[in-house]
C-alpha atoms as a PDB file:
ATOM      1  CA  UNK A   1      30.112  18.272 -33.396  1.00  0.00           C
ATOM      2  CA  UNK A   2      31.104  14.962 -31.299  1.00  0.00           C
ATOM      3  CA  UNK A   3      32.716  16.587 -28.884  1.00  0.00           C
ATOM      4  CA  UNK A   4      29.523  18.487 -28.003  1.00  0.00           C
ATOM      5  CA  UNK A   5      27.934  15.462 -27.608  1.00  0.00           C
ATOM      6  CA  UNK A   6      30.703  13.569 -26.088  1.00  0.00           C
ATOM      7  CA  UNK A   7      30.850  16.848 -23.378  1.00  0.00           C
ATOM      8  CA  UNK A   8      26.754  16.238 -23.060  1.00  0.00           C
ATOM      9  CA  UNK A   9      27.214  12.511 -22.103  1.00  0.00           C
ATOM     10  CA  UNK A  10      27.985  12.797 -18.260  1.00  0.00           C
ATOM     11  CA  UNK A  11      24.623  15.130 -17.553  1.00  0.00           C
ATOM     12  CA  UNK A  12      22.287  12.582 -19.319  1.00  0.00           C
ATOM     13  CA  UNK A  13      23.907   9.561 -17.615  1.00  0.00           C
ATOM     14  CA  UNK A  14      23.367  11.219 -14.441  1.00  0.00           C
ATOM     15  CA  UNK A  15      19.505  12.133 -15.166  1.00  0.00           C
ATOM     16  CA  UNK A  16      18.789   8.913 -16.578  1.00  0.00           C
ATOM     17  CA  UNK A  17      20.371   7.393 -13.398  1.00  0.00           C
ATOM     18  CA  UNK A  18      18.452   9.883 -11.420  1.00  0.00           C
ATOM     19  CA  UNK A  19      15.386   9.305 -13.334  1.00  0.00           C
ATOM     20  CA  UNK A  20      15.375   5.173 -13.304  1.00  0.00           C
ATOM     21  CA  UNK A  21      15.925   5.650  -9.389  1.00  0.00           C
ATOM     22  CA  UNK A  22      13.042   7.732  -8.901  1.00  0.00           C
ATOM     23  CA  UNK A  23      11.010   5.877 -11.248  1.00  0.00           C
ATOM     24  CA  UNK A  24      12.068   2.299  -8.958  1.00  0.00           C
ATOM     25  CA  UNK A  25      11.849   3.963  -5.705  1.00  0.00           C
ATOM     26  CA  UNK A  26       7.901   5.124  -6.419  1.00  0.00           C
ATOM     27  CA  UNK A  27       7.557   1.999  -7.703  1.00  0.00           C
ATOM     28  CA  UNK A  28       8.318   0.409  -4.202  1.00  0.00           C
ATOM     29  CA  UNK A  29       6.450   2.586  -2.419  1.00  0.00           C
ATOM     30  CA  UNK A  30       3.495   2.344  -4.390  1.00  0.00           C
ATOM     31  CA  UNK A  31       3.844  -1.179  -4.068  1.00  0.00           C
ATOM     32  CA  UNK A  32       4.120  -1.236  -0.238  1.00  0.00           C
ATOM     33  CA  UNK A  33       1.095   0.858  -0.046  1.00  0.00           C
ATOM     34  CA  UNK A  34      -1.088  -1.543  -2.032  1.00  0.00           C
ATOM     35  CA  UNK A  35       0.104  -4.294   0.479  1.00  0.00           C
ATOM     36  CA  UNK A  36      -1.014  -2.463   3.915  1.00  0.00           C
ATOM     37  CA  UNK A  37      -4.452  -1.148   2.453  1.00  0.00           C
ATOM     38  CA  UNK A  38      -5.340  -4.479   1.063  1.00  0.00           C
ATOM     39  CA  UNK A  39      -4.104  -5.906   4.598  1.00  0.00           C
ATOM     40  CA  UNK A  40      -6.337  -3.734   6.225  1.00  0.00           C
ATOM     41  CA  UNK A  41      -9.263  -4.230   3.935  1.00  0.00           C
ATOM     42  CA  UNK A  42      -9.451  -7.704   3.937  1.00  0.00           C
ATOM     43  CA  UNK A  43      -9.712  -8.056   8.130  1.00  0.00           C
ATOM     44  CA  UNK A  44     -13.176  -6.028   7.408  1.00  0.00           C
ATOM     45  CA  UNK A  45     -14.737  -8.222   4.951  1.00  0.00           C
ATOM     46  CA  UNK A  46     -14.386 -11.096   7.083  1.00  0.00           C
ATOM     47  CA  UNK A  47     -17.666 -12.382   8.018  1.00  0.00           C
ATOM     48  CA  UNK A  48     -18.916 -13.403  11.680  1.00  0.00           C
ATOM     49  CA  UNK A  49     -16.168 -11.151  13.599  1.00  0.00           C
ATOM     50  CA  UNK A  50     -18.897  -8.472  14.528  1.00  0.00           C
ATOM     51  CA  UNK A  51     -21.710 -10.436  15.592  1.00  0.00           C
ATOM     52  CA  UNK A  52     -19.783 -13.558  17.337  1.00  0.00           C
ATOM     53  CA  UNK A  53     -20.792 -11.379  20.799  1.00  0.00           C
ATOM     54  CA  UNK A  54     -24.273 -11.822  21.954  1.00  0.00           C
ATOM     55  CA  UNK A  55     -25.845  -9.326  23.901  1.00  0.00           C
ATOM     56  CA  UNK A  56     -26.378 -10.290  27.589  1.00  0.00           C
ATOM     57  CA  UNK A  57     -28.428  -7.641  28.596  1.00  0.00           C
ATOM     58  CA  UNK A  58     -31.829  -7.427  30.149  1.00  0.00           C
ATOM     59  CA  UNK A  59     -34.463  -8.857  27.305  1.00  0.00           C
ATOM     60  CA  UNK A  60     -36.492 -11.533  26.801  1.00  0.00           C
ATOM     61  CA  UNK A  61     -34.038 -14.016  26.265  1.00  0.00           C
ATOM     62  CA  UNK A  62     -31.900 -13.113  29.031  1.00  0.00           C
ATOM     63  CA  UNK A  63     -35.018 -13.703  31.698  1.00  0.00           C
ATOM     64  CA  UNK A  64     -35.627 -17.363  30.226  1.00  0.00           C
ATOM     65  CA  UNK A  65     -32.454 -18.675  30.677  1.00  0.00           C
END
């Protein structure tokens, strides 16, 4: 009975392995991608980037000045 077991050892070593290094590398990605889409997120809830430009077009204002 032990040596069926002892014969089973190497195959769940190597799927544990394989499982813990799947299980880090989503982990990283997952990780990574949470970084760049807050990074791009927080650029667009910046306030005063989209009306800083004034319009210098033909208009009221432009012909007083």
């Amino acid at each position: 009975m032990l040596s069926d077991l002892a014969v089973l050892t190497p195959p769940f070593l190597v799927g544990a392995a394989f499982l813990a290094g799947v299980a880090a590398f989503l982990r990283h990605e997952m990780r990574d991608a949470k970084k760049r889409h807050d990074d791009q997120s927080d650029g667009a809830d910046e306030p005063g980037h989209q009306g800083d430009i004034e319009d210098q077009g033909s208009g009221p204002s432009a012909r007083n000045a």
